[in-house]
Protein backbone atom coordinates (compact mmCIF):
# COMPACT_ATOMS: atom_id res chain seq x y z
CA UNK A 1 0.00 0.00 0.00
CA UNK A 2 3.18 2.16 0.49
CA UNK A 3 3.83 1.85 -2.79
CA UNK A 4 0.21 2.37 -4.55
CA UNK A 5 0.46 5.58 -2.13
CA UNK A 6 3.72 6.77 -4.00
CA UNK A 7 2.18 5.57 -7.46
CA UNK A 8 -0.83 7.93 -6.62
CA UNK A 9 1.50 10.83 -5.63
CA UNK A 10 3.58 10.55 -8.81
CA UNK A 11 0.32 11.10 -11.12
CA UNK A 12 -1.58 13.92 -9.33
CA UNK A 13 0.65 15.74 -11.70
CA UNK A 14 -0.58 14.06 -14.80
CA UNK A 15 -3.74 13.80 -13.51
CA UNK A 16 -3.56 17.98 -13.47
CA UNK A 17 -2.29 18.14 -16.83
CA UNK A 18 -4.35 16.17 -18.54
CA UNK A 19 -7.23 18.08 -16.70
CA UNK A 20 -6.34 21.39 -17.73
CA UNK A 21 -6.15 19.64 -21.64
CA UNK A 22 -8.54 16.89 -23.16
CA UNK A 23 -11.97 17.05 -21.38
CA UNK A 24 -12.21 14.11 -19.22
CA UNK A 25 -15.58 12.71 -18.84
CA UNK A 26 -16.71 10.88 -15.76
CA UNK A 27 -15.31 7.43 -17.07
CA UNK A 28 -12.76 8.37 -18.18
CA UNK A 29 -9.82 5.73 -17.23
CA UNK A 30 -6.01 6.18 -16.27
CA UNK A 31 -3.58 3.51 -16.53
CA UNK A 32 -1.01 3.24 -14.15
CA UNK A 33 2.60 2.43 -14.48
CA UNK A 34 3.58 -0.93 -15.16
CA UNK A 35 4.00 -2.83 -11.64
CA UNK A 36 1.61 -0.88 -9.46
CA UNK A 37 0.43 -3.52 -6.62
CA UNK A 38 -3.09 -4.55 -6.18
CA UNK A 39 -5.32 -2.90 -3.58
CA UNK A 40 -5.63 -4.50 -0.38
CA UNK A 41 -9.32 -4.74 -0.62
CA UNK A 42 -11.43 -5.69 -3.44
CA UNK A 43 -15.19 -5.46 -4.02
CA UNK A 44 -17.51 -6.30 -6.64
CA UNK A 45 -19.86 -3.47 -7.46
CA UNK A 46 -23.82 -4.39 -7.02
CA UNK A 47 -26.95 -2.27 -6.85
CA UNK A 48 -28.39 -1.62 -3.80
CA UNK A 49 -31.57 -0.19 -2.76
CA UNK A 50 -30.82 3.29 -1.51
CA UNK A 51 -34.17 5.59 0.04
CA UNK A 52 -34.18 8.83 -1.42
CA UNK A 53 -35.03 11.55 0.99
CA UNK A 54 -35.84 15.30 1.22
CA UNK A 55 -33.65 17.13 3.67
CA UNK A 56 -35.69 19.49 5.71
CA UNK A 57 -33.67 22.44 6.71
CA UNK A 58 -34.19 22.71 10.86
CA UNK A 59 -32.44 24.08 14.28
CA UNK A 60 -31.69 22.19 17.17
CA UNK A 61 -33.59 23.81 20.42
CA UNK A 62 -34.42 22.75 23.57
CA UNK A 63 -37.51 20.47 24.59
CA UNK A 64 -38.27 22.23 27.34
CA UNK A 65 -37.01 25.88 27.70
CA UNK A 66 -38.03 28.85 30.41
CA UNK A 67 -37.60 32.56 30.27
CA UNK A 68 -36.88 34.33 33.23
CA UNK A 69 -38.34 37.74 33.24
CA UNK A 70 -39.60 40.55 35.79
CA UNK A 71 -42.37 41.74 37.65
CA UNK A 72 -41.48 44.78 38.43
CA UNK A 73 -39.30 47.90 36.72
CA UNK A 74 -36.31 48.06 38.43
CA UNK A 75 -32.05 48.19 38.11
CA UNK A 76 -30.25 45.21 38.13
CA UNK A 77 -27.74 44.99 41.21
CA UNK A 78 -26.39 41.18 40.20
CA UNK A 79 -26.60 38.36 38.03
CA UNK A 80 -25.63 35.06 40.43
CA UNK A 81 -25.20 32.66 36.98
CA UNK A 82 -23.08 32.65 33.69
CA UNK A 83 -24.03 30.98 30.86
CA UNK A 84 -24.03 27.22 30.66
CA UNK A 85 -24.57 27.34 34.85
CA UNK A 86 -26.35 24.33 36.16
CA UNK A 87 -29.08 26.01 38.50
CA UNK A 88 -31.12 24.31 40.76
CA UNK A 89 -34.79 24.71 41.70
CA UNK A 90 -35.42 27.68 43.83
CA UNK A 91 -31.65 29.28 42.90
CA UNK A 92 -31.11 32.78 43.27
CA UNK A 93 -30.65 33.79 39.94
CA UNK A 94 -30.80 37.90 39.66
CA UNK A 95 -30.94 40.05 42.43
CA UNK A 96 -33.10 43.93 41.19
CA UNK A 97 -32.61 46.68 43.53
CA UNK A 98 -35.10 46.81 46.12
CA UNK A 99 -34.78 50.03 47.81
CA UNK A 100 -37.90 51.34 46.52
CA UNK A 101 -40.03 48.29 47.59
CA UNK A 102 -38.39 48.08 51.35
CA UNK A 103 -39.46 51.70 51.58
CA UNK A 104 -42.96 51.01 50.32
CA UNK A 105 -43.04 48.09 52.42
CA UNK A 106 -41.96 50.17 55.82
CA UNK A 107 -45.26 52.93 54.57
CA UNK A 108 -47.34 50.16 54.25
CA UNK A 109 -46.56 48.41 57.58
CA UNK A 110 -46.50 52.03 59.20
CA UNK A 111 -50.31 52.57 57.45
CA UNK A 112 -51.15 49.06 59.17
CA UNK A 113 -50.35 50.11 62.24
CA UNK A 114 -52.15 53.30 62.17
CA UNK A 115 -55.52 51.31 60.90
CA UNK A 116 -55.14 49.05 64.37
CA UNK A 117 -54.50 52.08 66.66
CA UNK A 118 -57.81 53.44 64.80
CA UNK A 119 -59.78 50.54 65.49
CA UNK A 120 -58.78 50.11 69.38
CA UNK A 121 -59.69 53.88 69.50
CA UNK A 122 -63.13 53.19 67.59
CA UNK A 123 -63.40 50.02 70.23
CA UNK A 124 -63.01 52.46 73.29
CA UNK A 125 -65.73 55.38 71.69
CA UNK A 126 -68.08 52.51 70.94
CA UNK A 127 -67.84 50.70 74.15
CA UNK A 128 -68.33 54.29 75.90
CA UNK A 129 -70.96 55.32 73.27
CA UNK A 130 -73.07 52.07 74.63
CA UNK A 131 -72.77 52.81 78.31
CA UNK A 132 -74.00 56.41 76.91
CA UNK A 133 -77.10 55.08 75.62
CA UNK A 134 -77.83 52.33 78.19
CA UNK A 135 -77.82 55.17 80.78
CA UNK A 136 -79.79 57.42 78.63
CA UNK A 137 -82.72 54.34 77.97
CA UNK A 138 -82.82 53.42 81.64
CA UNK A 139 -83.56 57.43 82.02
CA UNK A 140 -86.27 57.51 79.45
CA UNK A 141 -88.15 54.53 80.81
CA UNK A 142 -88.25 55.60 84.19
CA UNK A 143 -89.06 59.31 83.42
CA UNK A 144 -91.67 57.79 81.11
CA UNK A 145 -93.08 55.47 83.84
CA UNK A 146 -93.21 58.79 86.03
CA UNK A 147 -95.11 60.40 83.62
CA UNK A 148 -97.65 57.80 83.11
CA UNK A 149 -98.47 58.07 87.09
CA UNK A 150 -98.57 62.08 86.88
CA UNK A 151 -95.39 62.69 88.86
CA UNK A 152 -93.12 63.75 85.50
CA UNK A 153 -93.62 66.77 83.23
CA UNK A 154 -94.38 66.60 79.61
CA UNK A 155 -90.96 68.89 79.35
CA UNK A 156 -89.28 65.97 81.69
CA UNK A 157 -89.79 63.54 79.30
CA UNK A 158 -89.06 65.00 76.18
CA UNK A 159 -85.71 65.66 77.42
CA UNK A 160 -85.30 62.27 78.46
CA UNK A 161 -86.30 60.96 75.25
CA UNK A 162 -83.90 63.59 73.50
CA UNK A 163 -81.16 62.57 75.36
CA UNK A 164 -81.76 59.07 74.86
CA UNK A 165 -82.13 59.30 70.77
CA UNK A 166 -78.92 61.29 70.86
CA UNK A 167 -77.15 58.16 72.52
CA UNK A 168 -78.77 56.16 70.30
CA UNK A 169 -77.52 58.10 67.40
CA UNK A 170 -74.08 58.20 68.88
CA UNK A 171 -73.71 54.42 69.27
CA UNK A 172 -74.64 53.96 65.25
CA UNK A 173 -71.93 56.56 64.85
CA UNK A 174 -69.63 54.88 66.82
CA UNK A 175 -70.21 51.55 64.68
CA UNK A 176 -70.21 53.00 61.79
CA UNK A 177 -66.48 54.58 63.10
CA UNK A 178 -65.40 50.97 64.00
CA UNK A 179 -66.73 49.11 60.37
CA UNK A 180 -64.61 52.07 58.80
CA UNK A 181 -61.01 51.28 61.09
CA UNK A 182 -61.79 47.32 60.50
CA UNK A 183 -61.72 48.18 56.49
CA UNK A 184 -59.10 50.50 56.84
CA UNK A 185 -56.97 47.43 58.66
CA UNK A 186 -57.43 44.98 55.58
CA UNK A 187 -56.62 47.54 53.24
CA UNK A 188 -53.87 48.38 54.88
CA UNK A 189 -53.15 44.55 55.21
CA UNK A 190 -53.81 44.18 51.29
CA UNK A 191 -51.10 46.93 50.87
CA UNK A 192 -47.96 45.35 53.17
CA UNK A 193 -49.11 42.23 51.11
CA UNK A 194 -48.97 43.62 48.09
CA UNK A 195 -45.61 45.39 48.77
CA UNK A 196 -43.95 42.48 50.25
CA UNK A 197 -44.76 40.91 46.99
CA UNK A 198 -43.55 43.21 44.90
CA UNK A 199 -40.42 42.93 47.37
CA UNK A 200 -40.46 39.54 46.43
CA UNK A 201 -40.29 40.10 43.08
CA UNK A 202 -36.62 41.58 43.31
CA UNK A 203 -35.15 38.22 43.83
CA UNK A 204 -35.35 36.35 40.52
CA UNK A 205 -35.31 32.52 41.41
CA UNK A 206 -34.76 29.28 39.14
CA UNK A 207 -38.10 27.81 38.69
CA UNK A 208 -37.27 24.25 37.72
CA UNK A 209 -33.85 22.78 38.02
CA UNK A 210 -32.08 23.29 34.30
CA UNK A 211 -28.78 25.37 33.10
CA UNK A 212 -28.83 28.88 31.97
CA UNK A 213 -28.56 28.86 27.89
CA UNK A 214 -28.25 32.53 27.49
CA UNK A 215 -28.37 35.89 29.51
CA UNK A 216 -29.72 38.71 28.28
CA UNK A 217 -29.03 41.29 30.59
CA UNK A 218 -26.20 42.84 32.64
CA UNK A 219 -26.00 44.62 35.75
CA UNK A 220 -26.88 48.31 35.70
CA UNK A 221 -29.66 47.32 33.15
CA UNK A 222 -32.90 47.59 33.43
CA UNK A 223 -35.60 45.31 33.75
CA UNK A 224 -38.56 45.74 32.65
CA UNK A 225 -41.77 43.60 32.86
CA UNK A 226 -42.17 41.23 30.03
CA UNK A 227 -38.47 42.09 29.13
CA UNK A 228 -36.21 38.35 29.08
CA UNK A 229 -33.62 38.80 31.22
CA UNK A 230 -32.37 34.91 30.98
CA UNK A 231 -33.38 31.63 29.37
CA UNK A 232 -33.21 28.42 30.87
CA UNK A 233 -33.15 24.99 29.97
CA UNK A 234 -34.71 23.04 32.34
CA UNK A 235 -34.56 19.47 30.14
CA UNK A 236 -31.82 17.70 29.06
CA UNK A 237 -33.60 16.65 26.37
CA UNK A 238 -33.23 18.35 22.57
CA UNK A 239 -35.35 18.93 19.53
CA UNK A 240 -34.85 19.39 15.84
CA UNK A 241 -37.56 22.11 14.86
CA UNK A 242 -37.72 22.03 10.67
CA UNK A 243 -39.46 23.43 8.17
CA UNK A 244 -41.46 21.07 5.78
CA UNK A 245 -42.92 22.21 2.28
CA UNK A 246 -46.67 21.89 2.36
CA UNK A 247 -46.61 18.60 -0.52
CA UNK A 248 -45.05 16.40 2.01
CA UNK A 249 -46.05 17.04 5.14
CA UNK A 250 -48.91 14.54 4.77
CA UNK A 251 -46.07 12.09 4.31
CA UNK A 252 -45.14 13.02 8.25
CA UNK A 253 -46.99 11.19 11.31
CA UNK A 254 -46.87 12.38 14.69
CA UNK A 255 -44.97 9.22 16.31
CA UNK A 256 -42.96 7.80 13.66
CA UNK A 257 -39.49 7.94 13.44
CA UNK A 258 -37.06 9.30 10.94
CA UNK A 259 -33.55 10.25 11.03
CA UNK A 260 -31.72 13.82 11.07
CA UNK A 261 -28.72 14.57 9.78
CA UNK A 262 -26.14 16.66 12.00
CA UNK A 263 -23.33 17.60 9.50
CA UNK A 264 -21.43 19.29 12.01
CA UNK A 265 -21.13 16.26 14.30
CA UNK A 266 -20.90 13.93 11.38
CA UNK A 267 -23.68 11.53 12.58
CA UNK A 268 -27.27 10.54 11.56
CA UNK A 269 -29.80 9.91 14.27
CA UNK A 270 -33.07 8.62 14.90
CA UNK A 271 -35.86 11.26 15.66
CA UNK A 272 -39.40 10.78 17.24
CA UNK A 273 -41.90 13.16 15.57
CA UNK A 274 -43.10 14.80 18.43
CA UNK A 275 -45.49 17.42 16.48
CA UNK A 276 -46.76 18.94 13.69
CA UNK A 277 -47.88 22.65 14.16
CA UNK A 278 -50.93 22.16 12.21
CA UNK A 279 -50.91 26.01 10.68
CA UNK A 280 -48.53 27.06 7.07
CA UNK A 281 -46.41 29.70 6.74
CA UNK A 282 -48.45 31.81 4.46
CA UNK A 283 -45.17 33.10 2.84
CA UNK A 284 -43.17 29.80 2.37
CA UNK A 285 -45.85 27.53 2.42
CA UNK A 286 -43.89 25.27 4.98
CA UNK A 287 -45.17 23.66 8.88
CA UNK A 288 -43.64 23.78 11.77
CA UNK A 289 -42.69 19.85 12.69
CA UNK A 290 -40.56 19.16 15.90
CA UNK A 291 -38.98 15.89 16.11
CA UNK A 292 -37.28 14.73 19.51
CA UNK A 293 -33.16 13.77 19.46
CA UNK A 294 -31.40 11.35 21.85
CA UNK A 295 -29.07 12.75 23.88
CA UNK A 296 -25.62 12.92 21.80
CA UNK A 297 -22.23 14.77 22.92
CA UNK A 298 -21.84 18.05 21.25
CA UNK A 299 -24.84 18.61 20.67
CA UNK A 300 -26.15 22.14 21.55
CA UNK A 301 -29.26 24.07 21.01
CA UNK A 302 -29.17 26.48 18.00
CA UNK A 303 -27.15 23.88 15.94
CA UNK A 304 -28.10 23.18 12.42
CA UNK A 305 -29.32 19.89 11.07
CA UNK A 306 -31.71 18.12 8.66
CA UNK A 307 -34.69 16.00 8.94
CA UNK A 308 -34.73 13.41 6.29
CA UNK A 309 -38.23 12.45 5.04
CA UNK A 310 -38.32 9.47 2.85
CA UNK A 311 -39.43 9.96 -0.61
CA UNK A 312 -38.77 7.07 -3.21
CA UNK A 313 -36.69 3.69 -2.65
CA UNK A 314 -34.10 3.61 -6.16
CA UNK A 315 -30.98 1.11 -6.71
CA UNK A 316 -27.89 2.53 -7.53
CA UNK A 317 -24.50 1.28 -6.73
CA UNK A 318 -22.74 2.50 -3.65
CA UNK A 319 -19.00 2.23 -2.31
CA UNK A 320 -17.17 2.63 0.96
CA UNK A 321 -16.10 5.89 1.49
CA UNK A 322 -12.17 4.81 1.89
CA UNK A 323 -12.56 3.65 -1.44
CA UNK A 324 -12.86 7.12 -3.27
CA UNK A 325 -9.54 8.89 -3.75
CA UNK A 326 -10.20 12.97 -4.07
CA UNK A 327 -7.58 15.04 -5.69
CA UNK A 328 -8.54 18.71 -6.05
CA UNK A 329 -12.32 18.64 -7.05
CA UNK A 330 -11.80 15.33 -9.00
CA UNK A 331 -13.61 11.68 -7.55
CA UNK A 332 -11.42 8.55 -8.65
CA UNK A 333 -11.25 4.52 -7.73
CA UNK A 334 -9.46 1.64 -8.96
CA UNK A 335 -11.07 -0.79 -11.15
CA UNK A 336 -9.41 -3.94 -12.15
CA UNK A 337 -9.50 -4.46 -15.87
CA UNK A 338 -8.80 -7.91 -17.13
CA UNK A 339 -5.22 -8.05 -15.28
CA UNK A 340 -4.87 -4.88 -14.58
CA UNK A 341 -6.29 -1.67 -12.46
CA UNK A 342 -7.23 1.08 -14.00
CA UNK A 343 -7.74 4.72 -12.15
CA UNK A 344 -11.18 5.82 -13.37
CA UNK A 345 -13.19 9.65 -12.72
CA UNK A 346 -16.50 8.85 -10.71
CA UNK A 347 -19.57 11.46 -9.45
CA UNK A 348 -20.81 10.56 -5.94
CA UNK A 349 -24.22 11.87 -4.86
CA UNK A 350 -25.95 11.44 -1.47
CA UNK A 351 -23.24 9.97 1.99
CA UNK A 352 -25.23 7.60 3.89
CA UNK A 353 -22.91 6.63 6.67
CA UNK A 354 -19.73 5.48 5.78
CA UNK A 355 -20.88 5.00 2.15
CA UNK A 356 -21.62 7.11 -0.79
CA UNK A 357 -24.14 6.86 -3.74
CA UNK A 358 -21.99 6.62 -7.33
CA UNK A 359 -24.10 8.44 -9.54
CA UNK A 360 -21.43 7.32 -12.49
CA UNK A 361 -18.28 6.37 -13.73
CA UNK A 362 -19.19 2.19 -12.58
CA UNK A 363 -21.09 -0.57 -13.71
CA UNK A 364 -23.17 -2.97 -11.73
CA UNK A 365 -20.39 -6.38 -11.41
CA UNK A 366 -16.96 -4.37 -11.37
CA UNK A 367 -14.25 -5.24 -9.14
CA UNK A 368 -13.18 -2.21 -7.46
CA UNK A 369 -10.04 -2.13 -5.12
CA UNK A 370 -8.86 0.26 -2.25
């Protein structure tokens, strides 16, 4: 093989020169010099059965994915987590300053306390507002009883009866005082409970246990309700999300399985249709599929891939990979002919694996050596 090595060396030069003269079709053959050695490994090219496939065009994200964002505007005064952090549930993730809030929070609670010294006061005028009018009743009826038996005045018990609806009216005033410092406590209740929350709010915590794909914000900035600060992946788990031309999706069945190519990690792997967004792009005509991926090394969300949809089944002849020799832009193999090998110009098509579609340049039955 050391030698067939230095044979191929020696004619990349004629292999260039005779490029840049005669066109060279795809079989074209090229004999080399007497005593080249045979190739170590020889196969006999057959047809095979080969699916054909369209390559939908898609972006690895993750399965499960949660933005962190605020409830309230304020300045961020830290960011606990970098980017590819693992978090866990209930983390301290971004602390907002909160200066505003605790002061809120200290009115409020002051406001509280002023509702429940209102109410003990309202207590005391109502208790003394009662003894009022219990003393002013037990007046009327017996000035009233001493008027029935002639020894009261008309004038006597007028007054009486004046003095007791004016207790009367002062005891209604009295709980009307109270019913207004019991509301004025839960409002002043709702408003420590609404500050605390919105003191709360200041500490932005993991909600699930994940790892931070991306921040979005610094300290110094500003958050904003609504505004992502962070994202978070909170599975493991990763998805291919493509784009499928409206003529095949009803090719595509939630639950199958079909395969996505990852160029950049050089591997193929089986994907579970997980959905198809039932609604077309009105401008490309395309639907949303998502298709879950095993979990593979090196494999990151925004990473580009392609989900293979079956379209046809056609036999063509296929080689190993090692068996194609690539100089410049030009595909070659050996094939023996008669005694001999002959180098001869090929055009691969589709890499499945380690092997590659010949789309010319052999015949069905040649022996081809590498």
């Amino acid at each position: 093989m050391r030698a067939l090595r230095l044979t191929i060396i020696s004619l990349m030069a004629a292999l260039i020169l005779t490029a840049c003269g005669d066109e060279i079709g795809p079989a074209t053959p090229v004999t080399p010099p007497p005593g080249t050695p045979s190739p170590d490994t020889q196969i006999t090219t057959q047809l095979t059965p080969v699916i054909q496939t369209h390559q939908a065009v898609g972006t690895i994200r993750p399965e499960t994915e949660t933005r962190i964002e605020a409830q309230v505007t304020a300045q961020i005064r830290e960011i606990t987590v970098s980017s590819g952090t693992a978090v866990t549930k209930g983390e301290l993730l971004i602390r907002l300053d909160d200066r505003q809030f605790v002061s809120k929070l200290h009115q409020a609670r002051e406001g509280e306390h002023a509702a429940v010294a209102a109410k003990k006061q309202a207590v005391q005028g109502l208790l003394a507002a009662r003894a009022r009018f219990d003393q002013a009743k037990s007046a009327f009826k017996r000035i009233q009883k001493y008027h029935d038996e002639g020894a009261a005045t008309d004038q006597q018990r007028e007054e009486a009866r004046a003095r007791y609806l004016t207790a009367q009216a002062d005891v209604s005033r009295a709980e009307q005082a109270l019913a207004a410092a019991e509301s004025g406590i839960r409002n002043a209740s709702e408003v420590v409970k609404e500050a605390t929350i919105a003191l709360g709010y200041t500490e932005l915590k993991a909600p699930e246990s994940g790892e931070v794909l991306k921040k979005m914000a610094e300290p110094g900035d500003l958050a904003l309700p609504g505004k992502p600060l962070m994202i978070l992946r909170t599975s493991r788990r990763l998805i291919l999300e493509a784009y499928v031309r409206e003529g095949l999706i009803g090719t595509i069945h939630p639950g199958e399985t079909l395969h996505v190519e990852l160029k950049s990690l050089g591997q193929t792997l089986p994907a579970h249709i997980k959905e198809i967004v039932p609604y077309a792009d009105p401008q490309t005509r395309t639907f949303l599929v998502k298709a879950t991926l095993p979990f593979v090394e090196g494999l990151y969300p925004g990473m580009y891939g392609k989900l293979l949809i079956p379209l046809t089944t056609l036999n063509v002849i296929t080689l190993p990979t090692q068996a194609i020799q690539h100089v410049g832009q030009l595909e070659l193999v050996w094939v023996k002919e008669g005694e001999t090998w002959q180098r001869r110009y090929i055009r691969t098509g589709n890499l499945k694996g380690d092997t590659v579609e010949i789309l010319s340049g052999l015949k069905p039955g040649e022996t081809v050596g590498y």
